[in-house]
N, C-alpha and C. Protein backbone atom coordinates (compact mmCIF):
# COMPACT_ATOMS: atom_id res chain seq x y z
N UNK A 1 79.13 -87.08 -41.00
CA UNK A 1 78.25 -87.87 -41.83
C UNK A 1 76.85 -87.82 -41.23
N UNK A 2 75.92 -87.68 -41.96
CA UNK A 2 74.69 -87.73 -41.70
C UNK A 2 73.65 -88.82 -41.24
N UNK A 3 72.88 -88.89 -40.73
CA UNK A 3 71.64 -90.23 -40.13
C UNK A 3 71.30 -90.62 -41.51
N UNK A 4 70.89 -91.64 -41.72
CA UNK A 4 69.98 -91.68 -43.04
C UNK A 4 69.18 -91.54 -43.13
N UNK A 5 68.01 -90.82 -42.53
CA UNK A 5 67.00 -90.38 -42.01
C UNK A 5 67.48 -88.52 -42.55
N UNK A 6 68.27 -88.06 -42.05
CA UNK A 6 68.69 -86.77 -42.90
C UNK A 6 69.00 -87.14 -44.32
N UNK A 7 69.68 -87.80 -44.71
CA UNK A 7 69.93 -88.20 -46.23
C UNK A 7 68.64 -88.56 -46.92
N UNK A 8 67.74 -88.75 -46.53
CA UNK A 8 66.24 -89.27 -47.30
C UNK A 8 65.70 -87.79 -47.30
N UNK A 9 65.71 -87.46 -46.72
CA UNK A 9 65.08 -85.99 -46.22
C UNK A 9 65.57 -85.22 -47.53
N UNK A 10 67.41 -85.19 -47.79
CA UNK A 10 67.57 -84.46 -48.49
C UNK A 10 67.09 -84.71 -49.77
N UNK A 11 67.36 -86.08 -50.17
CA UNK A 11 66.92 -86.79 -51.45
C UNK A 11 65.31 -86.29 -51.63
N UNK A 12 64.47 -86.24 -50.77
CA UNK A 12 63.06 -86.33 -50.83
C UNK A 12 63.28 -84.66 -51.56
N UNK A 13 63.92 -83.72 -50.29
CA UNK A 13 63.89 -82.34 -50.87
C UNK A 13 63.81 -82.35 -52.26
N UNK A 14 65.04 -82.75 -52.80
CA UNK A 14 66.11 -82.54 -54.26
C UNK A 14 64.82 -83.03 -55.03
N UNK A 15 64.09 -84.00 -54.91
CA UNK A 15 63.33 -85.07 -55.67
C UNK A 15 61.91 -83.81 -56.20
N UNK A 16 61.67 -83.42 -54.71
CA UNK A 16 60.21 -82.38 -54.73
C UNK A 16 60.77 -81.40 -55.99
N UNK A 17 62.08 -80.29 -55.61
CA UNK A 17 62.60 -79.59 -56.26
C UNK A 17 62.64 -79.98 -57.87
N UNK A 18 62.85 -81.01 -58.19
CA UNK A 18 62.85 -81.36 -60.00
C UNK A 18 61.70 -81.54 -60.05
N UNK A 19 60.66 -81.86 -59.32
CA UNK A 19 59.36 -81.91 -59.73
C UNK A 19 58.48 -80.78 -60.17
N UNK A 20 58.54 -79.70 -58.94
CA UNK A 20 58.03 -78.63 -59.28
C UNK A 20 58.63 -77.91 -60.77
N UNK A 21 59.88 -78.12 -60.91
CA UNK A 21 60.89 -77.03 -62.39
C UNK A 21 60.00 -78.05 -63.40
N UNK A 22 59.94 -79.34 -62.95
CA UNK A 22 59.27 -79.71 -64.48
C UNK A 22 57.97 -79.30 -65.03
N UNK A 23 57.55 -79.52 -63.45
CA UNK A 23 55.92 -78.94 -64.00
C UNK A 23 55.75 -77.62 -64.41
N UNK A 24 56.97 -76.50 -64.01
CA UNK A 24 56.99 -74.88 -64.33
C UNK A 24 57.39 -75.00 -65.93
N UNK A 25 58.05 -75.68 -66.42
CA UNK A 25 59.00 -75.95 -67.59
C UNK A 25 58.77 -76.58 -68.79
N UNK A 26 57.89 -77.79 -68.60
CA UNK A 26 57.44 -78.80 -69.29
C UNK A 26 56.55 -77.92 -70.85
N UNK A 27 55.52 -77.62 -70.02
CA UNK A 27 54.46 -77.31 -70.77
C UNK A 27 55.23 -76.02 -71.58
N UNK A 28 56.30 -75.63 -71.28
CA UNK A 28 56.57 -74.42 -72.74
C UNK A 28 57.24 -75.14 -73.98
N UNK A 29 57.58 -76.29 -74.12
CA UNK A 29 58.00 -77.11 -74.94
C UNK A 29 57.00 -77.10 -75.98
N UNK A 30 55.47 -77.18 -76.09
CA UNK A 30 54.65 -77.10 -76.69
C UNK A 30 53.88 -75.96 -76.71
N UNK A 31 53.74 -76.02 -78.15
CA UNK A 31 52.67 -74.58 -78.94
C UNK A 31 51.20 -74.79 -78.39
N UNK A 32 50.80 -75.62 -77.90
CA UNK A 32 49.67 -75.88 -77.29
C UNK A 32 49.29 -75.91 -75.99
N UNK A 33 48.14 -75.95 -75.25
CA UNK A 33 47.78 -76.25 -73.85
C UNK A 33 48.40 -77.39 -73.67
N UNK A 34 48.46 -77.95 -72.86
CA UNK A 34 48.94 -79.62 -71.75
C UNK A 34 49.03 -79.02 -70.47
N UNK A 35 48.71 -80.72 -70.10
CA UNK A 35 48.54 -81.03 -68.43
C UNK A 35 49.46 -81.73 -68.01
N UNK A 36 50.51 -81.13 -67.35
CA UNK A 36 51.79 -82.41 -66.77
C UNK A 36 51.03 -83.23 -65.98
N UNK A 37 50.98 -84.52 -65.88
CA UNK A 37 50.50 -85.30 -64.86
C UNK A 37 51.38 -86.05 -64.25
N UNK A 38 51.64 -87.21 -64.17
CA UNK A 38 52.46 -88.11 -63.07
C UNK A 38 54.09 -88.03 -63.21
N UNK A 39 54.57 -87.90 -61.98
CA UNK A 39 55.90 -86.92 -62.45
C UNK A 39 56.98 -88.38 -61.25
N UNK A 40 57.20 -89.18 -61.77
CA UNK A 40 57.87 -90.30 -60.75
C UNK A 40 59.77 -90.67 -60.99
N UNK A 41 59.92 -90.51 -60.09
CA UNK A 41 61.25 -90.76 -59.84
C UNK A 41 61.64 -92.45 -59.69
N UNK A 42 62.45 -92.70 -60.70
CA UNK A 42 63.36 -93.91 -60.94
C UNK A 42 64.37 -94.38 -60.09
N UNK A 43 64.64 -94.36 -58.64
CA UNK A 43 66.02 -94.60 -58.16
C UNK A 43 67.05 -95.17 -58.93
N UNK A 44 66.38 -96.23 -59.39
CA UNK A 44 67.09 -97.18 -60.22
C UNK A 44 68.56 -96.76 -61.14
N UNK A 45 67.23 -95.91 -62.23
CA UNK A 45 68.40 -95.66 -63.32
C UNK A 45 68.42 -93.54 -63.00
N UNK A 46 67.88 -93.49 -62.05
CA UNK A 46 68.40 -92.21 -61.65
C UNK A 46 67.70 -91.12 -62.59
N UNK A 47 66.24 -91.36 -62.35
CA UNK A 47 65.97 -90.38 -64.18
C UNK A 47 64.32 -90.18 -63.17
N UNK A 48 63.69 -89.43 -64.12
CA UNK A 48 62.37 -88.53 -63.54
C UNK A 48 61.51 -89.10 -64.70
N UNK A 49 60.60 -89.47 -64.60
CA UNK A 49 59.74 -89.78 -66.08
C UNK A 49 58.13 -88.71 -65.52
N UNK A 50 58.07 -88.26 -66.59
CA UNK A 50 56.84 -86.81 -66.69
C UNK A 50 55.47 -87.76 -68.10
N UNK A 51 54.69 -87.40 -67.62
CA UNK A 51 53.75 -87.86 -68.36
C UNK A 51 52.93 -86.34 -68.68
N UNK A 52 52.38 -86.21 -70.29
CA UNK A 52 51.74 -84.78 -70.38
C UNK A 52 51.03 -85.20 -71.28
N UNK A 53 49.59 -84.81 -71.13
CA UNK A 53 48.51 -84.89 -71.99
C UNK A 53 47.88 -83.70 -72.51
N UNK A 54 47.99 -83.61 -73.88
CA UNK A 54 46.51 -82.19 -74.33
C UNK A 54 45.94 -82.04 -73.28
N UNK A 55 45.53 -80.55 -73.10
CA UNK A 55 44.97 -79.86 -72.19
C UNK A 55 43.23 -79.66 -72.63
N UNK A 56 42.52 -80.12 -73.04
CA UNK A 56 40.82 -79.62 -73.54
C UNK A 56 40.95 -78.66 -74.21
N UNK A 57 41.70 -77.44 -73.87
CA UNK A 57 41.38 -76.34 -74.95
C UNK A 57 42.37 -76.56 -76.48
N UNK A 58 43.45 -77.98 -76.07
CA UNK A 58 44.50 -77.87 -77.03
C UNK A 58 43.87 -78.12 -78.64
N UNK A 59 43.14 -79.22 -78.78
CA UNK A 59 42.40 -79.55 -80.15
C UNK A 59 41.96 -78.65 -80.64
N UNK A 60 41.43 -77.53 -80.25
CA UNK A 60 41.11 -76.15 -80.77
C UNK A 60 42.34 -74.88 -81.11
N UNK A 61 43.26 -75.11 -80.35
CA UNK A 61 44.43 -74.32 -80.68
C UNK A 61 45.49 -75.03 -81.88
N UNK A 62 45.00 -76.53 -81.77
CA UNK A 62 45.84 -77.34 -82.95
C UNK A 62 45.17 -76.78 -84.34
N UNK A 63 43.25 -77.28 -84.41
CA UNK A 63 42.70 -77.14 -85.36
C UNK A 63 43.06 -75.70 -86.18
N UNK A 64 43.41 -74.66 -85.10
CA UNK A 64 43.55 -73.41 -85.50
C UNK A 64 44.39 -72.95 -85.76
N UNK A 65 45.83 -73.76 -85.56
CA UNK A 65 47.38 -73.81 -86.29
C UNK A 65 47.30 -74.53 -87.50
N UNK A 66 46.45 -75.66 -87.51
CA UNK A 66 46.37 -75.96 -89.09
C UNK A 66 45.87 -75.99 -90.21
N UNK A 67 44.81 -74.86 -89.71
CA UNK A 67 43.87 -74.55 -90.52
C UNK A 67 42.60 -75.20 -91.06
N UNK A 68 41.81 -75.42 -89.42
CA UNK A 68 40.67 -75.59 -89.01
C UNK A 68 40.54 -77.13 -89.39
N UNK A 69 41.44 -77.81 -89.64
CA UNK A 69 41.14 -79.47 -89.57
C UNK A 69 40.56 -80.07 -87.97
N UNK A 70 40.35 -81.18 -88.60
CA UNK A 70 39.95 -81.57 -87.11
C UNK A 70 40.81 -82.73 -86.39
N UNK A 71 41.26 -82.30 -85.26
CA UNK A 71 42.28 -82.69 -84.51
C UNK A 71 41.56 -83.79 -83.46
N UNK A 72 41.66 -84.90 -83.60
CA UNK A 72 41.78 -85.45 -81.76
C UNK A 72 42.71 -85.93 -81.63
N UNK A 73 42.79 -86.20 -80.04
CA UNK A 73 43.72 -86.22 -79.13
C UNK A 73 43.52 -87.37 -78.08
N UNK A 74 44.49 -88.19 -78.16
CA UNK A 74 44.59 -89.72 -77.38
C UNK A 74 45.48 -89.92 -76.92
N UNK A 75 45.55 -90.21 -75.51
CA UNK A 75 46.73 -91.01 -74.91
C UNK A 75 47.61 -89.58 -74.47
N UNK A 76 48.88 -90.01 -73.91
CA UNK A 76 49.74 -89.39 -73.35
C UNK A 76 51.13 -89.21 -74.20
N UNK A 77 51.83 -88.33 -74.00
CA UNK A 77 53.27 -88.38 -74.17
C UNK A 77 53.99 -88.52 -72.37
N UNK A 78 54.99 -89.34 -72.71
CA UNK A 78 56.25 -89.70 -71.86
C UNK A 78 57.43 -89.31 -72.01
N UNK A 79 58.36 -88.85 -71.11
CA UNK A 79 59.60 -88.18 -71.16
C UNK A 79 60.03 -88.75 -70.03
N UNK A 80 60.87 -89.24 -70.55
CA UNK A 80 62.26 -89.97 -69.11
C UNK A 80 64.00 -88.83 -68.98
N UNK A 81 63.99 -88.31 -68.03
CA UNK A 81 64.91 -87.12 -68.00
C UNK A 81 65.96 -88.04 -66.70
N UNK A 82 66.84 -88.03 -67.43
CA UNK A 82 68.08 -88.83 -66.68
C UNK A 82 68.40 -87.59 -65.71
N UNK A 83 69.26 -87.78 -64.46
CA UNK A 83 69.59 -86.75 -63.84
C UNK A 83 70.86 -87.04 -63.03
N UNK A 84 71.54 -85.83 -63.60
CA UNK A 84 73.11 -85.57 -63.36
C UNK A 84 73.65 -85.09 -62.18
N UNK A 85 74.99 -86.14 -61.38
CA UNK A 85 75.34 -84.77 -60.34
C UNK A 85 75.90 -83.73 -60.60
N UNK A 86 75.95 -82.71 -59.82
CA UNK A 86 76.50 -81.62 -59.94
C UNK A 86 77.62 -81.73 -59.32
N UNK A 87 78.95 -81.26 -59.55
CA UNK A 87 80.34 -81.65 -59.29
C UNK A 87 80.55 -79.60 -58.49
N UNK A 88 79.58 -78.94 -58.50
CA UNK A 88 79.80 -77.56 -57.31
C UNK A 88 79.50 -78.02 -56.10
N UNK A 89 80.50 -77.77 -55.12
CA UNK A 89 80.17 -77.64 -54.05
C UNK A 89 81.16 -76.74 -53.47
């Protein structure tokens, strides 16, 4: 059995690791630019919540999917991603 001092370590690892895949991952969900921003872990209920905002160039790539209307862009979208163990070992 491990220190808990190694067990935080690993948790911290595992924690970094879903952070980076989201930020690689996130942004292909959308036809547009975005900026992943605050990417925080829940102990609680065991879940990752990602915050992503239009990127500056996105209102121009919207206007130009819908045929030059004019688009703005406010506020954020939120995504809460529950997270599962894995039963491989």
């Amino acid at each position: 059995m491990g220190t808990l001092n190694e067990e935080m370590a690993d948790v911290s690892s595992d924690v970094d690791h879903v952070r980076a895949k989201l930020r690689e991952e996130v942004p292909d969900f959308f036809e547009f630019d975005v900026a992943v921003g605050n990417i925080v872990y829940n102990a609680n209920a065991n879940s990752v919540s990602v915050s992503v905002e239009p990127s500056s160039r996105a209102r121009d790539q919207l206007s130009d999917q819908l045929g030059g209307v004019n688009v703005k862009t406010d506020g954020a979208l939120e995504f809460e991603f529950r997270l599962t163990e894995s039963t491989s070992e």
